[in-house]
Protein backbone atom coordinates (compact mmCIF):
# COMPACT_ATOMS: atom_id res chain seq x y z
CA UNK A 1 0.00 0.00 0.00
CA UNK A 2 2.95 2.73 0.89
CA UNK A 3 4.29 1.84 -2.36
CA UNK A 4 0.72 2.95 -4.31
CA UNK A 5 1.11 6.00 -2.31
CA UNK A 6 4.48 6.93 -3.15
CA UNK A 7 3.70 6.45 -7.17
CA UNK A 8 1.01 8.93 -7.09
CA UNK A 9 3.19 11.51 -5.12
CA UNK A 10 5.85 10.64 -7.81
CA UNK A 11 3.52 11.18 -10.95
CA UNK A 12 1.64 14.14 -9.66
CA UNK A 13 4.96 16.58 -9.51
CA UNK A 14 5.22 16.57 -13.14
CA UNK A 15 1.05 16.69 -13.51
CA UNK A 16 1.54 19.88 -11.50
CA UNK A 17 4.03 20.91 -14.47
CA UNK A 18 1.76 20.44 -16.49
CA UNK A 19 -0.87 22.39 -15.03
CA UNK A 20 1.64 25.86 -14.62
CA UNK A 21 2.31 25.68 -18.06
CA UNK A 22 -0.79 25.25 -19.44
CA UNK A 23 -2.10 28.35 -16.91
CA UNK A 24 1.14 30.28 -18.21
CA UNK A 25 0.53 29.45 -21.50
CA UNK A 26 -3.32 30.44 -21.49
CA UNK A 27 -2.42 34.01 -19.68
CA UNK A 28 0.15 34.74 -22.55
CA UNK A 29 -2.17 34.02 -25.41
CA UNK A 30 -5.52 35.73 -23.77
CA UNK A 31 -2.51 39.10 -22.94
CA UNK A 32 -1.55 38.89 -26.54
CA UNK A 33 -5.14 38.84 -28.03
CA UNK A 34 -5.97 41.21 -25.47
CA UNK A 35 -3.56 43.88 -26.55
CA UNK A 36 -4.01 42.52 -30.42
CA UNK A 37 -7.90 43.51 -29.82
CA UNK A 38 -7.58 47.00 -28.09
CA UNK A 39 -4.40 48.06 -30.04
CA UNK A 40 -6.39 47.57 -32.86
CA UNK A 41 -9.66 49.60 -31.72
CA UNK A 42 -7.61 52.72 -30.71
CA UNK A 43 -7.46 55.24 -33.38
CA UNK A 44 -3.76 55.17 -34.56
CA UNK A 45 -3.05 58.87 -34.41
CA UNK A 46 -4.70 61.21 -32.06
CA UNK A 47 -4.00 64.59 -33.60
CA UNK A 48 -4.77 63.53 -37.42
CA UNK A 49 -8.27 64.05 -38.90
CA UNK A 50 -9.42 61.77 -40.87
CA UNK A 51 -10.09 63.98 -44.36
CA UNK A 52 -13.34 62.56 -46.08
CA UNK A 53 -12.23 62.93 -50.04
CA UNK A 54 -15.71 64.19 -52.18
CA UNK A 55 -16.66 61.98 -55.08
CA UNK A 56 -15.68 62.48 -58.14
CA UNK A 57 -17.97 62.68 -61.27
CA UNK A 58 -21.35 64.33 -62.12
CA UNK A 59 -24.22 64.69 -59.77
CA UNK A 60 -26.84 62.26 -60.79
CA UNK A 61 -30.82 63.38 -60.32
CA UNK A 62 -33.69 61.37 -58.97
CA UNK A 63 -36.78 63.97 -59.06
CA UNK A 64 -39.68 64.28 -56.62
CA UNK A 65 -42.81 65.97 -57.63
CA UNK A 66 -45.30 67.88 -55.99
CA UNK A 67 -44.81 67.55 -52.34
CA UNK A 68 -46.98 69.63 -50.36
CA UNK A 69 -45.87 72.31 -48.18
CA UNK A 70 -48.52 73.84 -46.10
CA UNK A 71 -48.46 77.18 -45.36
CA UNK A 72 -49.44 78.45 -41.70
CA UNK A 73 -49.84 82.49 -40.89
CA UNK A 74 -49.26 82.60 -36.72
CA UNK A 75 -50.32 85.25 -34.77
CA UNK A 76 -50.59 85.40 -31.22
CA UNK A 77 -50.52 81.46 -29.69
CA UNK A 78 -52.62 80.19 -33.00
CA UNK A 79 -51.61 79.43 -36.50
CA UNK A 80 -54.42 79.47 -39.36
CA UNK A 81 -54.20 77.45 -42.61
CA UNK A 82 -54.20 79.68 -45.77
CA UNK A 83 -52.53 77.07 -48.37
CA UNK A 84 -50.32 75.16 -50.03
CA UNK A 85 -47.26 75.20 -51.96
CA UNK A 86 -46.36 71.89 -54.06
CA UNK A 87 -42.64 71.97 -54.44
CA UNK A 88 -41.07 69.79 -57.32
CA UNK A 89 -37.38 68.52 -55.65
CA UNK A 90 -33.95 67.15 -57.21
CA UNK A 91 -32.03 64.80 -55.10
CA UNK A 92 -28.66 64.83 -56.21
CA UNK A 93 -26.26 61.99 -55.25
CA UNK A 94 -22.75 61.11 -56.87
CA UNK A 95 -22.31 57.52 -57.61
CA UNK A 96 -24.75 55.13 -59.61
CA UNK A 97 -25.28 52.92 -56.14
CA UNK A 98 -26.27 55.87 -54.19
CA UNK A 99 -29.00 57.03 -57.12
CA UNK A 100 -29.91 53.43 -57.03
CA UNK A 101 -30.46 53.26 -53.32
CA UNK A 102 -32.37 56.89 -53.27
CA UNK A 103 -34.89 55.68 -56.17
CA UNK A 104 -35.12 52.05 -53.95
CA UNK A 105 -35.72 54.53 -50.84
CA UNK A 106 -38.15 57.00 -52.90
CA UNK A 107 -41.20 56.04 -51.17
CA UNK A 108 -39.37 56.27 -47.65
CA UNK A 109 -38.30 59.50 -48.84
CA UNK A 110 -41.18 61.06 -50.10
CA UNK A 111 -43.12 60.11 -46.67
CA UNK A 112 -40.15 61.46 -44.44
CA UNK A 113 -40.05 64.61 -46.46
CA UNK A 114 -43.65 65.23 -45.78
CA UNK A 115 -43.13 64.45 -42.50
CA UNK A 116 -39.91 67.27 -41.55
CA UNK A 117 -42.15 69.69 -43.57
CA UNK A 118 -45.55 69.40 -41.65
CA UNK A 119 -43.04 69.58 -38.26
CA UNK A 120 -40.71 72.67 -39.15
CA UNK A 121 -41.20 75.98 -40.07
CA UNK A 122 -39.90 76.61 -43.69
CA UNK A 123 -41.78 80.19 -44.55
CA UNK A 124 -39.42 83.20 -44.50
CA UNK A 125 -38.94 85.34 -41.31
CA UNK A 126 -39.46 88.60 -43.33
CA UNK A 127 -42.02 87.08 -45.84
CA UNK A 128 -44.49 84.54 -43.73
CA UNK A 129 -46.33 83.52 -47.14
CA UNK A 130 -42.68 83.24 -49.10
CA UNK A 131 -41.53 79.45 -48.62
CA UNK A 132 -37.09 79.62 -47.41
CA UNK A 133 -35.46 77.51 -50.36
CA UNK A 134 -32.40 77.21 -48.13
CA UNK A 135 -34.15 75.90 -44.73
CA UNK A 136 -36.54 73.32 -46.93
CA UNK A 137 -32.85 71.90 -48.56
CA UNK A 138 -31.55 71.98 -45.04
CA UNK A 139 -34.73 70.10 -43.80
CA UNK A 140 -34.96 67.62 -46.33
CA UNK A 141 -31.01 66.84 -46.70
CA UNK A 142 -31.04 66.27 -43.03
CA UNK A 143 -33.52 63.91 -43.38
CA UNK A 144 -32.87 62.25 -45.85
CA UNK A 145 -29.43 61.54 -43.92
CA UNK A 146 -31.39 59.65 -41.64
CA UNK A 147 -33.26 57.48 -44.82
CA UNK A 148 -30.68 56.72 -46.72
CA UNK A 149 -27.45 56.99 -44.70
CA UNK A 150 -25.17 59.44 -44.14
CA UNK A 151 -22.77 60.76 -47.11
CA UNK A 152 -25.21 59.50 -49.62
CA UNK A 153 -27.55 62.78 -50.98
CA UNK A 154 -25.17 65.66 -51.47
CA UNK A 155 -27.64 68.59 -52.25
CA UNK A 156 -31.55 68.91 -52.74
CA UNK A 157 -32.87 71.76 -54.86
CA UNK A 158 -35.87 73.09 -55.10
CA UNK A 159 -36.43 73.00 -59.23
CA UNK A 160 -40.32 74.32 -58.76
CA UNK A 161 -42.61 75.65 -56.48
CA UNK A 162 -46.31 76.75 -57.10
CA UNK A 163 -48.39 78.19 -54.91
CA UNK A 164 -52.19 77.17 -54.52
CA UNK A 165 -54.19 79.67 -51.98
CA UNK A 166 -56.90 78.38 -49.94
């Protein structure tokens, strides 16, 4: 019996071995795929900025016509309806994949277009019954950011706009 004793005492130095190296071993390789993992997710410079390069080539077109604009006079706390304008757009993007994805997205669009204009205020400050070309292409292009992505409509311009009175 002392004999079966001293064999496992024997065999269990070198199981120990084993085990230290293995733990050693498994520390090393999770520290390297540690630093491997959050070297790569740090930015590699700190004082560069990243410099976005515009595409090149034409603008391409994808038209949207007559969407309505309403037109509200305020005065006091209430607002009263007096009409409409219907306002023909261009959405002008740079590659063939982004005109592809705005005509996929035209219905998506068209409603969140509708949407930013019944929400904001797009009538001149001086002019309440003049519609601001420049705050509707704001508007829209920041909305249409939120459609389509980010980077992918460069301008919207306001080709037509007709007035219909109440």
């Amino acid at each position: 019996m002392s004999q079966d004793d001293v064999s496992i005492h024997e065999g269990s130095g070198s199981g120990k071995l084993f085990l230290i190296l293995g733990l050693l071993g498994g520390i090393a390789i999770g520290g390297g795929l540690g630093f491997y993992y959050f070297k790569s997710m740090a930015p590699a410079h700190e004082g560069e900025v990243e410099v976005k390069k515009k595409p090149s080539g034409p603008l391409l077109t994808v038209g949207f016509e007559r969407i309505a604009v309403p037109i509200y006079i305020k005065s006091g706390n209430s607002s009263r309806f007096v009409g409409n304008y219907f306002v023909d757009l261009a959405v002008q993007v740079y590659s063939n994949d982004n005109q592809i994805l705005v005509k996929r997205s035209q219905p998506q669009l068209q409603h969140a277009f509708i949407s930013a204009i019944s929400q904001n205020d797009l009538m001149r400050e001086d002019s309440p019954l003049q519609l601001d070309h420049d705050k509707v292409a704001a508007v829209l292009k920041k909305k249409a950011a939120e459609v389509v992505g980010p980077g992918v409509v460069e301008n919207i311009s306001i080709l037509n706009t007709m007035r219909l009175s109440r």
